[in-house]
Protein backbone atom coordinates (compact mmCIF):
# COMPACT_ATOMS: atom_id res chain seq x y z
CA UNK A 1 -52.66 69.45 -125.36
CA UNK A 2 -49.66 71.05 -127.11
CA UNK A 3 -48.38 69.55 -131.12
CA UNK A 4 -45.70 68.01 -129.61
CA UNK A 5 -48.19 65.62 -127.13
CA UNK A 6 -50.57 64.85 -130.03
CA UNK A 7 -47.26 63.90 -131.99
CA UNK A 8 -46.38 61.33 -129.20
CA UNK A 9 -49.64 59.97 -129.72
CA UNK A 10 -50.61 56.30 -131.29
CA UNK A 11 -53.63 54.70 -132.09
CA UNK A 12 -54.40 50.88 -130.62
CA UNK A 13 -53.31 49.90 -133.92
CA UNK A 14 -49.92 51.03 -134.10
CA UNK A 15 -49.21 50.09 -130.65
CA UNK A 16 -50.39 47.13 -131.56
CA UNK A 17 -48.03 46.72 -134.13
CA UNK A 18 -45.26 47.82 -132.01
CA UNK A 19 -45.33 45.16 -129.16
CA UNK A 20 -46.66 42.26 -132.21
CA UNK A 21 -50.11 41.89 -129.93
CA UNK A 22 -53.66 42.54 -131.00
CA UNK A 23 -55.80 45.49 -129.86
CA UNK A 24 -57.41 43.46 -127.76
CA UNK A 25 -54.80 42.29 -125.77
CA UNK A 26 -53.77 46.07 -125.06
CA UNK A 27 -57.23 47.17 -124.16
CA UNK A 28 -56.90 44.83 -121.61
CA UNK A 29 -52.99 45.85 -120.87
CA UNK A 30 -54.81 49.15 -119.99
CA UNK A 31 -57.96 48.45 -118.39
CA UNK A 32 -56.73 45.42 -116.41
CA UNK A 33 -52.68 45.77 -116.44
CA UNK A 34 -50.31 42.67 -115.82
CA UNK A 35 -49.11 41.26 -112.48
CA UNK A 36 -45.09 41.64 -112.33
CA UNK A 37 -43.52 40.81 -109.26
CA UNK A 38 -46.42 40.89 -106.91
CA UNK A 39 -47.66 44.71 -108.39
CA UNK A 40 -50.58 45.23 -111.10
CA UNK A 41 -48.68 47.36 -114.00
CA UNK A 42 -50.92 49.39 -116.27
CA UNK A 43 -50.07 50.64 -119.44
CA UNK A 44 -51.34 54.14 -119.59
CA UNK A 45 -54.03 54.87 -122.23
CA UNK A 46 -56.25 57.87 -123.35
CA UNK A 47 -59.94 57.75 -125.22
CA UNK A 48 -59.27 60.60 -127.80
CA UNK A 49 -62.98 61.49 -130.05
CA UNK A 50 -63.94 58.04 -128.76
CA UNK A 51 -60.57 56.04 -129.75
CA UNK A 52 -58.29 54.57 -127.48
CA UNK A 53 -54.63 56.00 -127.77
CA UNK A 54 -51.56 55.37 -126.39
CA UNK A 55 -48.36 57.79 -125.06
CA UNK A 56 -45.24 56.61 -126.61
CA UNK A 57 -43.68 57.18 -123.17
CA UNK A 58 -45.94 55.24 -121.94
CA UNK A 59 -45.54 52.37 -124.41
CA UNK A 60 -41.49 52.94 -123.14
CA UNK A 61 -42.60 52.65 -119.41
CA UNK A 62 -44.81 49.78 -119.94
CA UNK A 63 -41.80 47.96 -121.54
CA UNK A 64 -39.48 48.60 -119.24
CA UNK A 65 -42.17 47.88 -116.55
CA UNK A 66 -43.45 44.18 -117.86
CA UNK A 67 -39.51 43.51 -118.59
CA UNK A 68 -37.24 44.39 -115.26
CA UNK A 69 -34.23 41.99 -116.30
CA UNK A 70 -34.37 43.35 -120.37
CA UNK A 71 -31.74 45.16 -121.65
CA UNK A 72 -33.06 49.07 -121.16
CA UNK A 73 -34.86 50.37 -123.94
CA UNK A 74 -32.90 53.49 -125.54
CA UNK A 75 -34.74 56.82 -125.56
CA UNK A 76 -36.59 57.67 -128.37
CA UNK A 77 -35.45 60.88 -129.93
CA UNK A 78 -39.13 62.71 -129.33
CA UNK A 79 -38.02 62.20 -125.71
CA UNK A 80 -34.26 62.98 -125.95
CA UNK A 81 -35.98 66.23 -128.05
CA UNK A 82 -38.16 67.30 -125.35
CA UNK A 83 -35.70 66.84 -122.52
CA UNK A 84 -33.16 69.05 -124.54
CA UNK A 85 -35.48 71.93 -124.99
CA UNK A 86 -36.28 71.86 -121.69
CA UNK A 87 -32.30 71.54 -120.26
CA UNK A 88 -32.57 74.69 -122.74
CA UNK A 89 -34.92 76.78 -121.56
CA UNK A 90 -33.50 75.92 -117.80
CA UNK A 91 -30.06 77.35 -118.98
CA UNK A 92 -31.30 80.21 -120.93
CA UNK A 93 -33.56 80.94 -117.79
CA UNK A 94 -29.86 80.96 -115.31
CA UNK A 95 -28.19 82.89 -118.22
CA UNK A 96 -30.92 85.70 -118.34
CA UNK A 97 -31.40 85.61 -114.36
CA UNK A 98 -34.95 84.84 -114.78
């Protein structure tokens, strides 16, 4: 686990606080999932030193997920971050003939 992936990490309680539900109702959004459209949906959670915690991604593709017809959600900027610095290190890679 790199800086950046513990930086896209929340606890139950601030992903709580983002989608306004209590920690309960996201333990079972992980362990159980919700039924949209006929598929179970999950949203993807770790147990870190014996706490649950929760991807940001994840928390994005859990939205998007449990809300097909929404308006999409923008990118956060970790994500837009990481995908630049990878479209980066692909060009410097073509540049350098690597």
């Amino acid at each position: 686990m790199t800086t950046a992936d513990i930086d896209q990490l929340r606890s139950l309680t601030q992903a709580a606080a983002v989608f306004k539900r209590k920690k309960a109702t996201l333990l079972n959004w992980i362990n159980r999932g919700v039924v949209v459209n006929g598929s179970r949906v999950k949203l993807q959670g770790c147990r870190v030193g014996g706490l649950w915690m929760v991807y940001v991604d994840a928390m994005d593709a859990f939205m998007r997920a449990t809300n097909p017809d929404a308006v999409p959600v923008p990118e956060s900027p970790t994500a837009q971050a990481k995908r630049f610095a990878a479209d980066k290190q692909r060009a410097l890679k073509l540049i350098r003939g690597n």
